[in-house]
N, C-alpha and C. Protein backbone atom coordinates (compact mmCIF):
# COMPACT_ATOMS: atom_id res chain seq x y z
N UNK A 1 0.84 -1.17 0.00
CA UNK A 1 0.00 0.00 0.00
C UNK A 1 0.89 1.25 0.00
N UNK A 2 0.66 2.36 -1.11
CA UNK A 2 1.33 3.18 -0.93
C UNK A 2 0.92 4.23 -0.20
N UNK A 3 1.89 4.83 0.71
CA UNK A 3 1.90 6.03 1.93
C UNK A 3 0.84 7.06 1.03
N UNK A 4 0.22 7.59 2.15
CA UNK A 4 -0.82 8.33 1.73
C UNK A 4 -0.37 9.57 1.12
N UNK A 5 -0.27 10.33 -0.12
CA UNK A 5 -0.30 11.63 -1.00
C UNK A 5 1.10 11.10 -1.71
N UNK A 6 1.14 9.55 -1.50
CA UNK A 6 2.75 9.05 -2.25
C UNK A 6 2.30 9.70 -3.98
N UNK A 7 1.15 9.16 -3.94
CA UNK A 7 0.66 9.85 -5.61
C UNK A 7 0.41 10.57 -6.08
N UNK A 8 -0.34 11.36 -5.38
CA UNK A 8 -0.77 12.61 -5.57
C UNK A 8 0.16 13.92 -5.49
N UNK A 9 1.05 13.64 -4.39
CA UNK A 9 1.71 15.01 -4.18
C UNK A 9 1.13 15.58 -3.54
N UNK A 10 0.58 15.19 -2.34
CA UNK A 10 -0.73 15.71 -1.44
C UNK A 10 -1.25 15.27 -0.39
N UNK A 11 -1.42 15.44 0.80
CA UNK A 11 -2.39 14.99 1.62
C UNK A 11 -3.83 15.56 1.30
N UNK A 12 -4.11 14.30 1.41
CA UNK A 12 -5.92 14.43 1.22
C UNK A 12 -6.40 15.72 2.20
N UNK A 13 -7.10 16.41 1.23
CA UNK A 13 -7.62 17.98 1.87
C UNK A 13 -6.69 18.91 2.43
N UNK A 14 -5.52 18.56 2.07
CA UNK A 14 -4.52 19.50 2.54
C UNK A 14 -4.03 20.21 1.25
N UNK A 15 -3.17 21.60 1.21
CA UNK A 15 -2.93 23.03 0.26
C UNK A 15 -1.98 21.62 -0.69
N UNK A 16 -2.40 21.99 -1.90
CA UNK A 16 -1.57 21.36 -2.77
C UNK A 16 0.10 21.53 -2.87
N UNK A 17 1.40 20.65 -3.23
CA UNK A 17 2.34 21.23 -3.13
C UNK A 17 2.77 22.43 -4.36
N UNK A 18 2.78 22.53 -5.59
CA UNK A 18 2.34 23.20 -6.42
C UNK A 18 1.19 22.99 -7.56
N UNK A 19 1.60 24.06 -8.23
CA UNK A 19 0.13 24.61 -8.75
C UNK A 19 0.69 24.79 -9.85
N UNK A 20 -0.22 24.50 -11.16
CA UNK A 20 -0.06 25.07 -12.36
C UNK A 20 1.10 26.32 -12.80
N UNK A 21 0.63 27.22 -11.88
CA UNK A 21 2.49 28.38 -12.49
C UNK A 21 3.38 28.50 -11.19
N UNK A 22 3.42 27.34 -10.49
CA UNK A 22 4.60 27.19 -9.09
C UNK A 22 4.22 27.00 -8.09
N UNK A 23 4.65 26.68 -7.49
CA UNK A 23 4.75 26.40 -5.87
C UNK A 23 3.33 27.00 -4.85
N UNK A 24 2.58 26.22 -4.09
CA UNK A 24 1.55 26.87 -3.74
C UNK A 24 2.38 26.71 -2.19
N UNK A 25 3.30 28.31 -2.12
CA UNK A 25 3.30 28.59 -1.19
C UNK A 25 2.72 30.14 -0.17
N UNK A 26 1.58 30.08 -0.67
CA UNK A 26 0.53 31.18 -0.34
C UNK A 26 -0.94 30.95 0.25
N UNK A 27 -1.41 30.76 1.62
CA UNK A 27 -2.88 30.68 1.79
C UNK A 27 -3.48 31.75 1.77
N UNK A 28 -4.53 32.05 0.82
CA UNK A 28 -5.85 32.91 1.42
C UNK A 28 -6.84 32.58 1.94
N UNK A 29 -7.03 32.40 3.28
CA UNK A 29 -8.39 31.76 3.23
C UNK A 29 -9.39 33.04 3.19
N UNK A 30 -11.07 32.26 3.03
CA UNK A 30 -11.60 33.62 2.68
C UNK A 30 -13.57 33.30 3.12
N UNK A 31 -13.85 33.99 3.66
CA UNK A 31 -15.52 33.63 4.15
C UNK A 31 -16.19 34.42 3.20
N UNK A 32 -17.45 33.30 2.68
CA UNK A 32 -18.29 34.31 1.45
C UNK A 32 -19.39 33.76 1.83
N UNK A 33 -20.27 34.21 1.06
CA UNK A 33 -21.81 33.84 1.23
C UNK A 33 -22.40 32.45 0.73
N UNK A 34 -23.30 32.02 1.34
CA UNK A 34 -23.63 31.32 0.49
C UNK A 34 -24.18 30.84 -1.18
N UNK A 35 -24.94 32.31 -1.12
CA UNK A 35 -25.34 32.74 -2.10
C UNK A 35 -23.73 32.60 -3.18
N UNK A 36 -22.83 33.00 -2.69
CA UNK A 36 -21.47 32.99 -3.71
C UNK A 36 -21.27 31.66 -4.18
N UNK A 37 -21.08 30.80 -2.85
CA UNK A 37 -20.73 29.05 -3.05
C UNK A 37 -21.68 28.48 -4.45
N UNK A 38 -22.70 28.85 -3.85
CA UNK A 38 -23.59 28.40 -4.66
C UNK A 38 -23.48 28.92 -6.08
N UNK A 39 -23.03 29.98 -6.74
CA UNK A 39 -22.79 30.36 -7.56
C UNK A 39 -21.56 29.86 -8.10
N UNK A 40 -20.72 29.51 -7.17
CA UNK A 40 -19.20 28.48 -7.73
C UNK A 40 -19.59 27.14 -8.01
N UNK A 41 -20.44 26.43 -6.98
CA UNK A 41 -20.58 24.96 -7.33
C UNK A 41 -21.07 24.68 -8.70
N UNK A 42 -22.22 25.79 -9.14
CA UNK A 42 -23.10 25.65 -10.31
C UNK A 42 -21.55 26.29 -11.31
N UNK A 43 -20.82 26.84 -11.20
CA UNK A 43 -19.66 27.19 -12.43
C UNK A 43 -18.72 25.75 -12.55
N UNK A 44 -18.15 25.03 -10.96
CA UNK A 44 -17.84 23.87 -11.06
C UNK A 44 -18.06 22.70 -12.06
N UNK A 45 -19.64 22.93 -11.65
CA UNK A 45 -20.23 21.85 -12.20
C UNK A 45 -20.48 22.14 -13.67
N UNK A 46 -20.11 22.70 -14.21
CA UNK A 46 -20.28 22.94 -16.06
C UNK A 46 -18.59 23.27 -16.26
N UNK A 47 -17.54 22.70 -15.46
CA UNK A 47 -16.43 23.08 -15.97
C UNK A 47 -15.36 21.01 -16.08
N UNK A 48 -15.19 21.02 -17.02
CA UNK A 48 -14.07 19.66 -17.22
C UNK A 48 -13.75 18.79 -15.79
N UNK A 49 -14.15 18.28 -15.28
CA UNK A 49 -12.89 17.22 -14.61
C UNK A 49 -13.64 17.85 -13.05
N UNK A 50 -14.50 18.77 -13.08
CA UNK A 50 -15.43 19.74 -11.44
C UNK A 50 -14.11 19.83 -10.88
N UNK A 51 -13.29 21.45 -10.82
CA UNK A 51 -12.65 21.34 -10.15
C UNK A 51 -12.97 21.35 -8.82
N UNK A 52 -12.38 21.53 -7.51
CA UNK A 52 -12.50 21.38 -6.38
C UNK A 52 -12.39 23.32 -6.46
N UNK A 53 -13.39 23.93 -4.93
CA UNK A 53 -13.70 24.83 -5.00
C UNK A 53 -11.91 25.98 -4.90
N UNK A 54 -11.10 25.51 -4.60
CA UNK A 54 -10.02 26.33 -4.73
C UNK A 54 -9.70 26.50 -5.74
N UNK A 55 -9.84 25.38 -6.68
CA UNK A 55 -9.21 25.60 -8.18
C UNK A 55 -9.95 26.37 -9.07
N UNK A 56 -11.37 26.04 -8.60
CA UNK A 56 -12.04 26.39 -9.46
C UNK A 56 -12.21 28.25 -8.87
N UNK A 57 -11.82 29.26 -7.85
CA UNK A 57 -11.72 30.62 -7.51
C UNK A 57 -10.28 30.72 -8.28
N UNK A 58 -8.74 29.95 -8.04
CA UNK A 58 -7.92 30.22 -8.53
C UNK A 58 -8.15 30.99 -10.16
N UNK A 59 -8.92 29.59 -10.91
CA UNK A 59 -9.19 29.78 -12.25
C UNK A 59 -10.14 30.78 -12.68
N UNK A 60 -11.32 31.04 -11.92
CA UNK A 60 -11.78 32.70 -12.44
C UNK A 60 -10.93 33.69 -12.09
N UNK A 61 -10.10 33.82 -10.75
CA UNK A 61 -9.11 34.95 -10.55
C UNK A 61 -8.59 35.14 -11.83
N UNK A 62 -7.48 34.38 -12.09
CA UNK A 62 -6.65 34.32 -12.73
C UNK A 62 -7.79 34.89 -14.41
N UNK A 63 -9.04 34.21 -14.71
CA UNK A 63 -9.15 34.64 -15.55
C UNK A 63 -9.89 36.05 -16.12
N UNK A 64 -9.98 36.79 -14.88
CA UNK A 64 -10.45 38.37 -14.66
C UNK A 64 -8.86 38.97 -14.50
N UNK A 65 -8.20 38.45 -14.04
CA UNK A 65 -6.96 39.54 -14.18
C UNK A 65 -6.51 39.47 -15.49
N UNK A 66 -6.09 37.96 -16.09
CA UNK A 66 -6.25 38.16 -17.27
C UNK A 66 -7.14 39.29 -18.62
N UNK A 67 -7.94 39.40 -18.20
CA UNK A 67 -8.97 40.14 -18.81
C UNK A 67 -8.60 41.59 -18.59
N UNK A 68 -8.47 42.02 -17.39
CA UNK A 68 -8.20 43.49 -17.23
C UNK A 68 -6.96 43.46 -17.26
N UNK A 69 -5.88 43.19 -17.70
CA UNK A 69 -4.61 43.28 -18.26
C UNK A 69 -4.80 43.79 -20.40
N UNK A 70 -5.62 42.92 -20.39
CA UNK A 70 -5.82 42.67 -22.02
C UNK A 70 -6.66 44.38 -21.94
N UNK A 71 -7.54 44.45 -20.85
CA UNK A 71 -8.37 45.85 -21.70
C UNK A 71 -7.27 47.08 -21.34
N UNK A 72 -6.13 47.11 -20.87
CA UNK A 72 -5.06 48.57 -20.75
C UNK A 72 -4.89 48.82 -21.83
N UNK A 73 -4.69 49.86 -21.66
CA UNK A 73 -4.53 50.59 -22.99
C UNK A 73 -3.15 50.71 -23.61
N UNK A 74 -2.36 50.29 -24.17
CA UNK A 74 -0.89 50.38 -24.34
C UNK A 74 0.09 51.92 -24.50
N UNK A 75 0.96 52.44 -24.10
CA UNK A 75 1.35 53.19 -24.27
C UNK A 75 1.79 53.25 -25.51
């Protein structure tokens, strides 16, 4: 039997060791509404593979900063 997160790179429910662009050495934790959750689970659930609710805030962050980077105006 292999040691537990031998595969994953992880303890079960514990901060991943990295992340898609490095090292997840950063917690935010963060209290929202329900009304919000509920609005993530239902984005979850229409997205590839349901991420888990961190990945799935990482991945809208990331894709609103993205976005307001693209609308500056260039010098």
């Amino acid at each position: 039997m292999a040691a537990l997160g031998a595969t994953t790179g992880r303890i079960s429910g514990g901060m991943p060791r990295k992340l898609k662009d490095g090292p997840a050495d950063v917690r935010l934790p963060m209290v929202v509404s329900q009304a919000f959750a509920d609005r993530l689970d239902a984005f979850r659930a229409k997205e590839p593979g349901v991420p888990n609710r961190s990945e799935a805030i990482r991945l809208l962050v990331s894709e609103a900063l993205d976005a307001r980077e693209r609308q500056k105006p260039k010098p």
